[in-house]
C-alpha atoms as a PDB file:
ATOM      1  CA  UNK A   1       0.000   0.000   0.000  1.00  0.00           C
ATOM      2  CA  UNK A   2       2.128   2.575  -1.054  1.00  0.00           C
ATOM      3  CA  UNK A   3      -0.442   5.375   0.300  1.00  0.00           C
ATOM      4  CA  UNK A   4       0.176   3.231   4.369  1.00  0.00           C
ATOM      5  CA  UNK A   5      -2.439   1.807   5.701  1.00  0.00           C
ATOM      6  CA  UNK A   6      -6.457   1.751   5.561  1.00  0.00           C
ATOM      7  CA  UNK A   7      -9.458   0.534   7.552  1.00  0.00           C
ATOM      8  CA  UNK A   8     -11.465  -1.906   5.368  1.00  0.00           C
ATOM      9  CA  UNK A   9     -15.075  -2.561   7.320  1.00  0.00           C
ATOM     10  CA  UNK A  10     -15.982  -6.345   5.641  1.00  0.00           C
ATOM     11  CA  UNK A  11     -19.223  -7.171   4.707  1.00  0.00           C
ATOM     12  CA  UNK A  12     -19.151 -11.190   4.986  1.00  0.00           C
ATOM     13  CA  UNK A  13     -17.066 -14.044   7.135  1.00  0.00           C
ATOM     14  CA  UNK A  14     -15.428 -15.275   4.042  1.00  0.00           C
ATOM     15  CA  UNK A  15     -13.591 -12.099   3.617  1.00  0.00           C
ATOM     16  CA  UNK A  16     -13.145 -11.796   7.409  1.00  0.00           C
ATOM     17  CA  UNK A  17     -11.702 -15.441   7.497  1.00  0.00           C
ATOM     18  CA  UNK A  18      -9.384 -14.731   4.634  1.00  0.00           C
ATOM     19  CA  UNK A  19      -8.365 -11.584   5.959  1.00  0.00           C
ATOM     20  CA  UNK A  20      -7.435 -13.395   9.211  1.00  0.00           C
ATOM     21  CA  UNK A  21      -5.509 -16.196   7.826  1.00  0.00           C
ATOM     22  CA  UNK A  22      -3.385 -13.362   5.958  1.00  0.00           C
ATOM     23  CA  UNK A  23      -2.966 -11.527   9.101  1.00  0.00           C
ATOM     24  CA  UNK A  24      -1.504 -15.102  10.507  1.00  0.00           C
ATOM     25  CA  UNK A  25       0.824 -15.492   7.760  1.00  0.00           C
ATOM     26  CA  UNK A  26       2.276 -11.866   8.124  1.00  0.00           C
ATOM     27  CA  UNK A  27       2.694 -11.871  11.750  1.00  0.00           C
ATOM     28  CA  UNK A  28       4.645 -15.122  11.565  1.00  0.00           C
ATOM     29  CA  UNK A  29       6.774 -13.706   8.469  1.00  0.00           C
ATOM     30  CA  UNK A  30       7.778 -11.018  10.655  1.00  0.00           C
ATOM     31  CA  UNK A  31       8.695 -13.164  13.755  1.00  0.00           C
ATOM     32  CA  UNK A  32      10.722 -16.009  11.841  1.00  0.00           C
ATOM     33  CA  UNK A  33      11.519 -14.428   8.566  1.00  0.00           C
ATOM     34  CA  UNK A  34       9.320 -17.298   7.016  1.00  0.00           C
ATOM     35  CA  UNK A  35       7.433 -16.311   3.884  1.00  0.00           C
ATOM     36  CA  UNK A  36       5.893 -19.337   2.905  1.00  0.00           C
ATOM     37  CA  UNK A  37       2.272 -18.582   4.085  1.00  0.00           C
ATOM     38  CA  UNK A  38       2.444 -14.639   2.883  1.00  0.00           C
ATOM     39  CA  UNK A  39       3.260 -16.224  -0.846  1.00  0.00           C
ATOM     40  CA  UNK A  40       0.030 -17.800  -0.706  1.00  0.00           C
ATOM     41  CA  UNK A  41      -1.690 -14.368  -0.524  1.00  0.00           C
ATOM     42  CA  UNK A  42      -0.235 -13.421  -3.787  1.00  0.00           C
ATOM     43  CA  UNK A  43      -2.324 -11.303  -5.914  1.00  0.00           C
ATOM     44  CA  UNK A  44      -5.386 -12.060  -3.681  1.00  0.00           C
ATOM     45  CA  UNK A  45      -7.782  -9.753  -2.589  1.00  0.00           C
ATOM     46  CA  UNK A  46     -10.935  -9.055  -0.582  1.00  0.00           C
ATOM     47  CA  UNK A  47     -13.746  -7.036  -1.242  1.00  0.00           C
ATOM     48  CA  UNK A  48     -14.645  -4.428   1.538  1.00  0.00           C
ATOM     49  CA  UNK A  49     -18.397  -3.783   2.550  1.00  0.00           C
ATOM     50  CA  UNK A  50     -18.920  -1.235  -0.187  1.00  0.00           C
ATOM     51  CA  UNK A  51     -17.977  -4.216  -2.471  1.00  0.00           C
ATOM     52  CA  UNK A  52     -14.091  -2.401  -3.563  1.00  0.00           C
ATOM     53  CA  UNK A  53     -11.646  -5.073  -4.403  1.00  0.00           C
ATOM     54  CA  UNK A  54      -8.328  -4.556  -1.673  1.00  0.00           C
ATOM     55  CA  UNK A  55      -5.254  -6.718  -2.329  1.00  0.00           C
ATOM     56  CA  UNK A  56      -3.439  -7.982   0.204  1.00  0.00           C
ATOM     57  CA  UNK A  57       0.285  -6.691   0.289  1.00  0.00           C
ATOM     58  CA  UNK A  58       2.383  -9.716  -0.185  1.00  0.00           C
ATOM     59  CA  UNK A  59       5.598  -7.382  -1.407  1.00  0.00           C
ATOM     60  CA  UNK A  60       8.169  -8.429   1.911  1.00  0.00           C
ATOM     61  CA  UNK A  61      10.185  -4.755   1.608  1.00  0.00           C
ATOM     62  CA  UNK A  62       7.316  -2.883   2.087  1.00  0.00           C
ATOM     63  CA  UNK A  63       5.893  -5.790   5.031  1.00  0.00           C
ATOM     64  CA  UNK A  64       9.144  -4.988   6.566  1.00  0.00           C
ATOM     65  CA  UNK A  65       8.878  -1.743   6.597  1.00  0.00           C
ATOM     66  CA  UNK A  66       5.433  -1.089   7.886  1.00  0.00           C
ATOM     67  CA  UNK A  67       6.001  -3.908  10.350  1.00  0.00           C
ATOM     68  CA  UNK A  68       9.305  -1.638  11.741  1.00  0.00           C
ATOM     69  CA  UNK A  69       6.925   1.376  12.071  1.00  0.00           C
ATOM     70  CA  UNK A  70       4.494  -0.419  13.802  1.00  0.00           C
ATOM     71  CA  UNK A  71       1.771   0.384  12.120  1.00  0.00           C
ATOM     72  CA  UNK A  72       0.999  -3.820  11.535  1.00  0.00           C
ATOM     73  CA  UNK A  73      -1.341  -4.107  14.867  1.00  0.00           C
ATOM     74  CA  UNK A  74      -4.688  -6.274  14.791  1.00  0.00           C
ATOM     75  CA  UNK A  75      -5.925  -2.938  15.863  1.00  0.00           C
ATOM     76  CA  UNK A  76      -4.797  -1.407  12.639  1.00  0.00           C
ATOM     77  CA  UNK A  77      -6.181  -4.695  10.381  1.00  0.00           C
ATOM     78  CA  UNK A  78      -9.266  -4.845  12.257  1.00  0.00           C
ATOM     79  CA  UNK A  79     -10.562  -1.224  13.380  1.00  0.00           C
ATOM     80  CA  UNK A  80     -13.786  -1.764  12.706  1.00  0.00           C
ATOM     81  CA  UNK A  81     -16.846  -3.568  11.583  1.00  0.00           C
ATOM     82  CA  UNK A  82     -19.245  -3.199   8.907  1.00  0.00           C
END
């Protein structure tokens, strides 16, 4: 996301449960360096409640990075709810 990051209110548990297992795979690529499960997200995205396609940043610079500034919370990935 080269703009940082965005709240993205989902309108359906599919989404959420995708969303979730990508949020998984990051956290563990930034605690063991293993990008195995983030590869899986490639080019995949969810729709948000307003029905706008969001990919899923898979690049592992920019993961890096916006893991180092902190802004990769669950707080930031889930904010809110539809």
């Amino acid at each position: 996301m080269p703009e940082g990051t965005q709240e993205v209110a989902l309108r359906n548990s599919r989404h959420a449960s995708v969303l979730a297992e990508y949020w998984v795979a990051v956290q563990k690529y930034l605690r063991t360096g293993d990008a195995s499960l983030v590869e899986k997200f490639r080019g995949k995205r969810i729709k948000d409640a307003s029905g706008v396609e969001v990919p899923l940043v898979t690049d592992l610079k920019q993961l890096n990075r916006l893991g180092s500034a902190g802004v990769l919370s669950f707080e930031s990935l889930y904010g809110r709810a539809a």
